[in-house]
N, C-alpha and C. Protein backbone atom coordinates (compact mmCIF):
# COMPACT_ATOMS: atom_id res chain seq x y z
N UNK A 1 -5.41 8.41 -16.61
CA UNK A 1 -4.21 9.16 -16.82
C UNK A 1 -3.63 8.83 -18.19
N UNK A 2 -3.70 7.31 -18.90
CA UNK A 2 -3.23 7.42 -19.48
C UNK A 2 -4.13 7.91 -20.99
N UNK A 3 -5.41 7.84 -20.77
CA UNK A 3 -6.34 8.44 -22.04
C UNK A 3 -5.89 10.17 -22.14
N UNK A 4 -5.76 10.94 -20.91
CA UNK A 4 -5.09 12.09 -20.66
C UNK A 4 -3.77 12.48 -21.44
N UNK A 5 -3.09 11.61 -21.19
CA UNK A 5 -1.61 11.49 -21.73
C UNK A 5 -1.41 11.17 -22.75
N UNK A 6 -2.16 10.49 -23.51
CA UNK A 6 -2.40 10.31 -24.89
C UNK A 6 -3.58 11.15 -25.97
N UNK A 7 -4.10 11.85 -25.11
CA UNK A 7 -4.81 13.23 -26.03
C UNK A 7 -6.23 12.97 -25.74
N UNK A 8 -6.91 11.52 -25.27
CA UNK A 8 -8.13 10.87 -25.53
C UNK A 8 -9.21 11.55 -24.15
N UNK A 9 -10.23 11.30 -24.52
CA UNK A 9 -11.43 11.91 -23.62
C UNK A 9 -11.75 10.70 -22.80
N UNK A 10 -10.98 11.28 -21.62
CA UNK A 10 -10.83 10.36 -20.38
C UNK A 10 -12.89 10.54 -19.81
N UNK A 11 -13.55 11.25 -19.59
CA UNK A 11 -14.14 11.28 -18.46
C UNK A 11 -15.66 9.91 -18.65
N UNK A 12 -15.85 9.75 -20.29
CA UNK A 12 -16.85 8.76 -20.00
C UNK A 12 -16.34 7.38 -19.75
N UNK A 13 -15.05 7.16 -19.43
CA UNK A 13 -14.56 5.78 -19.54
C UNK A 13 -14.49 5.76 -17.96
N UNK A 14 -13.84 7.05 -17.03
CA UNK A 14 -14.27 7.04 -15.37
C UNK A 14 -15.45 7.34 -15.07
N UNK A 15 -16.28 7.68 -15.65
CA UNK A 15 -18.29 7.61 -15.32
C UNK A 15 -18.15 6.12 -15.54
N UNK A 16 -17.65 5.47 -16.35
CA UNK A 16 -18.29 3.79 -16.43
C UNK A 16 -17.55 2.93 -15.35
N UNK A 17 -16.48 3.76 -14.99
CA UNK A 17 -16.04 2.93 -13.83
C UNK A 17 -16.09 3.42 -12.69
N UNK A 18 -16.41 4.40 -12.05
CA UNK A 18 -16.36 5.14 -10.83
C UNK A 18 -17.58 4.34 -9.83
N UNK A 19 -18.78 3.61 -10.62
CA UNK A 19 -19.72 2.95 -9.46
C UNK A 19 -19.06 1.60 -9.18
N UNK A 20 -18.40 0.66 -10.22
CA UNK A 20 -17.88 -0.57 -9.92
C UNK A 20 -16.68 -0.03 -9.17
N UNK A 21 -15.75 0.86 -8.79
CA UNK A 21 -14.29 1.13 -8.25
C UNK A 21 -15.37 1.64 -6.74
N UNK A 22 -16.27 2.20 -6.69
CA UNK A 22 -16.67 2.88 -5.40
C UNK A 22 -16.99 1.62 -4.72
N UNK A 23 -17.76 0.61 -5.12
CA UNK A 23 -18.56 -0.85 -5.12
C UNK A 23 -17.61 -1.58 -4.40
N UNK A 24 -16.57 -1.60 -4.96
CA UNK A 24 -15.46 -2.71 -4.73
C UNK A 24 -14.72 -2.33 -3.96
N UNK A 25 -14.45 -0.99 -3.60
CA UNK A 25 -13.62 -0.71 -2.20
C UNK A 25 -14.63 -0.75 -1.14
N UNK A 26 -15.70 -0.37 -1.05
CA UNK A 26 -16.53 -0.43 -0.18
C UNK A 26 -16.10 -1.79 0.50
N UNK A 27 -16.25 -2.84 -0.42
CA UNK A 27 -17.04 -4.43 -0.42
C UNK A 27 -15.46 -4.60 0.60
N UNK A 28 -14.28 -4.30 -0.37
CA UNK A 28 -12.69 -4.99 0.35
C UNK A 28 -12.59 -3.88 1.94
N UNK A 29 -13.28 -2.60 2.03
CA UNK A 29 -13.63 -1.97 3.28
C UNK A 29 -13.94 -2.23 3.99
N UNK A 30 -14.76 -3.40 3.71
CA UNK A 30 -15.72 -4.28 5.18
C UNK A 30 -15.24 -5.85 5.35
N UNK A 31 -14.23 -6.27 3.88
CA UNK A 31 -13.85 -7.47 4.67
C UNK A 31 -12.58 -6.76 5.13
N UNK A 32 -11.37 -6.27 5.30
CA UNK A 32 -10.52 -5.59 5.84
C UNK A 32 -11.55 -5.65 7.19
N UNK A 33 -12.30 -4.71 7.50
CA UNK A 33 -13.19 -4.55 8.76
C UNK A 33 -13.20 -5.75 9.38
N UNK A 34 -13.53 -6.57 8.71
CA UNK A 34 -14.03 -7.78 9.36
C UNK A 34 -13.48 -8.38 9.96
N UNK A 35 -12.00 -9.01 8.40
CA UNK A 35 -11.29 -9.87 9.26
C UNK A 35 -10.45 -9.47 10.23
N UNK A 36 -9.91 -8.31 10.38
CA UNK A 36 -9.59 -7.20 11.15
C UNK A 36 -10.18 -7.54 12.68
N UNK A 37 -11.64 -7.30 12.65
CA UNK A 37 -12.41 -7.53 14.37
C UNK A 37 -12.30 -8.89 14.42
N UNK A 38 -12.07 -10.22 13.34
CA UNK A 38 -11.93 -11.37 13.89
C UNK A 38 -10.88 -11.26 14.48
N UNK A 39 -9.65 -11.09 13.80
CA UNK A 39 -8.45 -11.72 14.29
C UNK A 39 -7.94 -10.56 15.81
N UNK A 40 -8.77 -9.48 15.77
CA UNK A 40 -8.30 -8.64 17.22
C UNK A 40 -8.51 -9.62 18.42
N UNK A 41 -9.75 -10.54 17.89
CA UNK A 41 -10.16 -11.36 19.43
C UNK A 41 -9.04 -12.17 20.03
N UNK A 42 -8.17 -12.91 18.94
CA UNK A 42 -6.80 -13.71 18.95
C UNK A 42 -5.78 -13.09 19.19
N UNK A 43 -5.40 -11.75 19.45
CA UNK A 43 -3.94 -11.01 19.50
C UNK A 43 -4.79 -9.54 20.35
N UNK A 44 -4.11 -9.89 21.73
CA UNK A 44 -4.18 -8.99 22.82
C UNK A 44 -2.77 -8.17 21.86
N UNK A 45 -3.55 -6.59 22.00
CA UNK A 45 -2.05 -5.60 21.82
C UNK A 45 -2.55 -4.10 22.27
N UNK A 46 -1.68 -3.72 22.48
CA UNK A 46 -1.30 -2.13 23.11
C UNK A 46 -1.47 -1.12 22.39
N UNK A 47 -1.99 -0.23 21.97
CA UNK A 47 -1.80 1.26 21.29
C UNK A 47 -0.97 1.70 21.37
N UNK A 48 -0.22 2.83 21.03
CA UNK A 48 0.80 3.31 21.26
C UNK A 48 0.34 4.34 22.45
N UNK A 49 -0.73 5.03 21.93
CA UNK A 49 -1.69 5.60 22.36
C UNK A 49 -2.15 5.22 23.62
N UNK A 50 -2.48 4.06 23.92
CA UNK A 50 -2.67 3.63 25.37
C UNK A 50 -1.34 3.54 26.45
N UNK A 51 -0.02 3.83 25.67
CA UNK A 51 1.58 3.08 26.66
C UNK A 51 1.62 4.59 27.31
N UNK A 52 1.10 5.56 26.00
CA UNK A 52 1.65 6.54 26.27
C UNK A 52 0.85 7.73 26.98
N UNK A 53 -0.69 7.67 26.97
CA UNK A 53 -1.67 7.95 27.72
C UNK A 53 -1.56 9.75 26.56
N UNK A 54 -1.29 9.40 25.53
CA UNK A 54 -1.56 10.15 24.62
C UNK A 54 -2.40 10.31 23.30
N UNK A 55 -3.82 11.01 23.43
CA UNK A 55 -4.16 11.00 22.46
C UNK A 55 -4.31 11.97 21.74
N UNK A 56 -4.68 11.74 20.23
CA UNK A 56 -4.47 12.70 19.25
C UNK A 56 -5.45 13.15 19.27
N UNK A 57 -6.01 14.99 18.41
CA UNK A 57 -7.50 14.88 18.29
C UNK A 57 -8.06 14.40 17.49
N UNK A 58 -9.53 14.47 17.08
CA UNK A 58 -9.80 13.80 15.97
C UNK A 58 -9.32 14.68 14.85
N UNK A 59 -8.95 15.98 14.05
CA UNK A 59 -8.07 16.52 12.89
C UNK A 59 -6.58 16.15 13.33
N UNK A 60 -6.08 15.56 14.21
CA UNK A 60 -4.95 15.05 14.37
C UNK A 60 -4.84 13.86 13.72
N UNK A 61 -5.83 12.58 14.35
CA UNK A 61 -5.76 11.72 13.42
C UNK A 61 -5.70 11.37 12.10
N UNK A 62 -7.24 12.53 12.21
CA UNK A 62 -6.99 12.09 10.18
C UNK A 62 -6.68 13.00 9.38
N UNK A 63 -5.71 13.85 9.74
CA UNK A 63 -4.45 14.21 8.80
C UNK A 63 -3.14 12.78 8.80
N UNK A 64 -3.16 11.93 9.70
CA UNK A 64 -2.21 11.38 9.77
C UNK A 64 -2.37 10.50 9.32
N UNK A 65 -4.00 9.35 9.12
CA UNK A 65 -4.16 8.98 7.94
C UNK A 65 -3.68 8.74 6.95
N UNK A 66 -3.50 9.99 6.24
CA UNK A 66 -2.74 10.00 5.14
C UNK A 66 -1.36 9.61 5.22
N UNK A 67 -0.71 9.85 5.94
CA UNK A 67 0.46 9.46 6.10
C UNK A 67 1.24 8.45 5.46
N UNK A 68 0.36 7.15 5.76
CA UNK A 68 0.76 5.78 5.38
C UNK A 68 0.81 5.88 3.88
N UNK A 69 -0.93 6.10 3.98
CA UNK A 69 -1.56 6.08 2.21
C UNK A 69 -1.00 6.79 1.36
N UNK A 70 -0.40 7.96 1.51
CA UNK A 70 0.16 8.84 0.27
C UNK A 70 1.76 8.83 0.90
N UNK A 71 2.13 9.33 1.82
CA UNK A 71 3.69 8.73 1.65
C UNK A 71 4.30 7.72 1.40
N UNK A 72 3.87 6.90 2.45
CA UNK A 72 4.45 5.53 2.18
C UNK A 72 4.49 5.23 0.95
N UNK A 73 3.06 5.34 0.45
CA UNK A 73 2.78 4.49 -1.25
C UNK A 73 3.98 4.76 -2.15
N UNK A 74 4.00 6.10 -2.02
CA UNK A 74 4.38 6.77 -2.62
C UNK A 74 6.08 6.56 -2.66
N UNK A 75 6.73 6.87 -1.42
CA UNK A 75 8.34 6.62 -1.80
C UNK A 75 8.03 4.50 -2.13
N UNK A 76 7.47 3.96 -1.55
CA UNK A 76 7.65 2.37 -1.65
C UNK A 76 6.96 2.12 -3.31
N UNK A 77 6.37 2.39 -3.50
CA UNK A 77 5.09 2.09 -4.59
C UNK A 77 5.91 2.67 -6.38
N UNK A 78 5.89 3.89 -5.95
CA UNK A 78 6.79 4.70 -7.05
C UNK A 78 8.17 4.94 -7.29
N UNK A 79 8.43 5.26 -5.99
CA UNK A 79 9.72 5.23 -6.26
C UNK A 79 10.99 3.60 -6.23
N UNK A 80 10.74 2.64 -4.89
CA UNK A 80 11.35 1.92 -4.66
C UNK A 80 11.01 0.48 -6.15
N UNK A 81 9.96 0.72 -6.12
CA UNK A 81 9.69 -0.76 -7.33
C UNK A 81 10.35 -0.07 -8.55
N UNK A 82 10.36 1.41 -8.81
CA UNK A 82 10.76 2.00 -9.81
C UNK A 82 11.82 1.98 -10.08
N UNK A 83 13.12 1.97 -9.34
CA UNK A 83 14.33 1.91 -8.85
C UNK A 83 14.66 0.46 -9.03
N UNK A 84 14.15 -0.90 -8.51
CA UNK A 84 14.12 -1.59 -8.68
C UNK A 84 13.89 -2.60 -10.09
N UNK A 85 12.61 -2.03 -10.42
CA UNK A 85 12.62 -2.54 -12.15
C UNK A 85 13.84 -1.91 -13.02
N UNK A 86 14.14 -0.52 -13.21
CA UNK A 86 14.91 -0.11 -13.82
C UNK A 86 16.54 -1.09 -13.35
N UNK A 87 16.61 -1.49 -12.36
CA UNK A 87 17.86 -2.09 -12.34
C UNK A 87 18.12 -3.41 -12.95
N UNK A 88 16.65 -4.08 -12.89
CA UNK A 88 16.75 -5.45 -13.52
C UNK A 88 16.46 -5.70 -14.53
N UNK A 89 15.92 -4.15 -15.01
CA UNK A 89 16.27 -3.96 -16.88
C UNK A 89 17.15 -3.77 -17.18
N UNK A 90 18.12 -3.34 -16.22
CA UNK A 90 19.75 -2.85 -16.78
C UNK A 90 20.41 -4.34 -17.25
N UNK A 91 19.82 -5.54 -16.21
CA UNK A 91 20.07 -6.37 -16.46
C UNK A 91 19.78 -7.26 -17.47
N UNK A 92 18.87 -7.39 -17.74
CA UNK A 92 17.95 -8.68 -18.59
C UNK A 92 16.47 -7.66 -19.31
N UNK A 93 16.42 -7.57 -20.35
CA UNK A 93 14.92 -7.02 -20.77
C UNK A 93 14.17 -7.72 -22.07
N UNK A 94 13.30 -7.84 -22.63
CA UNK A 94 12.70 -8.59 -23.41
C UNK A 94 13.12 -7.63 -24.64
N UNK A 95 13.07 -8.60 -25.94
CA UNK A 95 13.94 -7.89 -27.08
C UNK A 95 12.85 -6.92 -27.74
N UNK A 96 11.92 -6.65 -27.21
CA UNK A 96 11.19 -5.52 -27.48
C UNK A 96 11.70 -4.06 -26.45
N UNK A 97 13.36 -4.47 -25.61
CA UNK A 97 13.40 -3.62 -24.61
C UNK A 97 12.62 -2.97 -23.17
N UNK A 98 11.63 -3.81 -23.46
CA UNK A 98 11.02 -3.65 -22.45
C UNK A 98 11.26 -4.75 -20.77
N UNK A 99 11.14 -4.39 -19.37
CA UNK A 99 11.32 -5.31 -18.39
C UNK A 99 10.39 -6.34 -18.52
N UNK A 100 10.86 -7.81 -18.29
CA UNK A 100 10.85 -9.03 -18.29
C UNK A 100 9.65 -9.03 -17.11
N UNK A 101 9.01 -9.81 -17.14
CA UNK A 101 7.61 -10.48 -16.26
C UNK A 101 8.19 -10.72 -14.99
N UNK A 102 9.13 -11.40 -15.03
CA UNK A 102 10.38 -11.98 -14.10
C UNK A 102 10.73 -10.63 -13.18
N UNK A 103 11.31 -9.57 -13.56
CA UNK A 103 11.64 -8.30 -13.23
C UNK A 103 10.95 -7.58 -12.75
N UNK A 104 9.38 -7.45 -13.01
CA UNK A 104 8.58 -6.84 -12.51
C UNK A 104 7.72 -7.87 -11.09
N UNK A 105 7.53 -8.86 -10.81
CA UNK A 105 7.07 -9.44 -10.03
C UNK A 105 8.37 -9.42 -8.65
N UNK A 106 9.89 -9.84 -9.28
CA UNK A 106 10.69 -9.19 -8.14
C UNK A 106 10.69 -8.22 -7.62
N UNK A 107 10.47 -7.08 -8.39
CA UNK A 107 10.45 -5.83 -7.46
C UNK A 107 9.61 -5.05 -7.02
N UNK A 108 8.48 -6.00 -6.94
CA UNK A 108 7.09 -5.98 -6.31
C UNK A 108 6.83 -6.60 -4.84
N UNK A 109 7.67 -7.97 -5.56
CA UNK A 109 8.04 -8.54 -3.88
C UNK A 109 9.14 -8.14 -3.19
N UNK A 110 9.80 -7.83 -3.77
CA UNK A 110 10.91 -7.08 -2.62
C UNK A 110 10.65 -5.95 -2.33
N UNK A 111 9.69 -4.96 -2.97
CA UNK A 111 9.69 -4.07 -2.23
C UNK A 111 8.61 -4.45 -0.72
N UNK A 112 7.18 -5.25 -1.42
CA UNK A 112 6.64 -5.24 -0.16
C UNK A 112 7.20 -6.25 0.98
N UNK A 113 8.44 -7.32 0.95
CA UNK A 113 9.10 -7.77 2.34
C UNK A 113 10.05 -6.25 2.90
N UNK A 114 10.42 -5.87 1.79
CA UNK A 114 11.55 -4.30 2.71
C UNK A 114 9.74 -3.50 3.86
N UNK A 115 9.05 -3.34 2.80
CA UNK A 115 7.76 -2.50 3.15
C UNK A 115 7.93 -2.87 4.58
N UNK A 116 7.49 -4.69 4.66
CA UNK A 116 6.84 -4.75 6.31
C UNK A 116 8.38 -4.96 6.97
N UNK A 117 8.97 -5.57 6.43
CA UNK A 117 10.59 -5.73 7.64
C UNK A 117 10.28 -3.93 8.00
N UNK A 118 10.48 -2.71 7.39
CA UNK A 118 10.22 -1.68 8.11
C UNK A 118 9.21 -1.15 9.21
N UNK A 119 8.30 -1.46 8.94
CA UNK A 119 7.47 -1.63 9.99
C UNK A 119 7.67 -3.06 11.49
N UNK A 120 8.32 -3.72 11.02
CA UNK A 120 8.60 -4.05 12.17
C UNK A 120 9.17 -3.47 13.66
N UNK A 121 9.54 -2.42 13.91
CA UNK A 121 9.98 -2.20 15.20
C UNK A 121 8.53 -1.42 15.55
N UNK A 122 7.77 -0.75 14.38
CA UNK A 122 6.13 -0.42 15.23
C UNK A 122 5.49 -1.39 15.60
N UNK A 123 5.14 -2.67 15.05
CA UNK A 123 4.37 -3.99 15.40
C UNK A 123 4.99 -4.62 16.72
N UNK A 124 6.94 -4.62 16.98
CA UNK A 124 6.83 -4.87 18.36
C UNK A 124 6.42 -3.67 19.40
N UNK A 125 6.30 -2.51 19.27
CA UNK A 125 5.85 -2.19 20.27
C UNK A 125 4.14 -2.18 20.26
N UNK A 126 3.41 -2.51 19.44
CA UNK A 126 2.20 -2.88 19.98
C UNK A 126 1.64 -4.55 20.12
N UNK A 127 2.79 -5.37 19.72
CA UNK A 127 2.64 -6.57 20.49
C UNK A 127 3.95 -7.55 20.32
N UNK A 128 3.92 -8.68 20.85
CA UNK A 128 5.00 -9.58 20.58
C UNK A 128 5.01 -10.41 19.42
N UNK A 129 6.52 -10.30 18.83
CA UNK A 129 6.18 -10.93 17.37
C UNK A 129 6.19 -12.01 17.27
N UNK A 130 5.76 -13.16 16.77
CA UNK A 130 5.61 -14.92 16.77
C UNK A 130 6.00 -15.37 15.04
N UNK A 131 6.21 -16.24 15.67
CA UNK A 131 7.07 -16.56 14.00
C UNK A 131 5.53 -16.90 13.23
């Protein structure tokens, strides 16, 4: 985007990266997978889907998929860290005007504790929460 945005010929620089980016999600695809089926053996939990003896079809599901991945990201990712840096540039910025190292790592972590504190009332209903 940004070779795009600056006039430059984006497409042989994503040919040189499109097999290492396909490579590497694959690879974090299967440990996600993994540690995922380890830790299910340790934490009995409920579907929502199973309380409610409702299931979706399969084009039900994966339209909903997306859900997480492009909304969520999206108001938390873009907008909330965005909102966030801009405020703690209002505050403090490096004399090149630009946000502070400091500024950007806060509102990275605060957005992702707001992220999961929100999701908390879905995690208790598919199990009990433990400190």
């Amino acid at each position: 985007m940004e070779a795009w945005l600056e006039g430059k010929e984006a497409k042989a620089y994503l040919k040189s990266i499109s097999g290492y980016s396909i490579a590497l999600g694959a690879v974090v695809g299967a440990l996600i997978t993994g540690i995922d089926s380890l830790f299910s053996i340790f934490v009995e939990s409920i579907t929502i889907a199973a309380m409610t003896n409702v299931y979706p079809s399969p084009w039900q599901g994966f339209l909903a998929s997306f859900y997480g991945g492009i909304n969520e990201e999206i108001a938390m990712r873009l907008f909330f860290v965005t909102l966030l840096v801009w405020l703690f540039h209002r505050i403090k910025r490096t004399k090149d005007g630009k946000p502070t190292d400091l500024a950007m790592w806060l509102a990275v972590t605060m957005a992702a504790i707001l992220f999961g504190i929100g999701h908390l009332p879905f995690a208790v209903t598919v199990t009990s929460l433990t400190p």
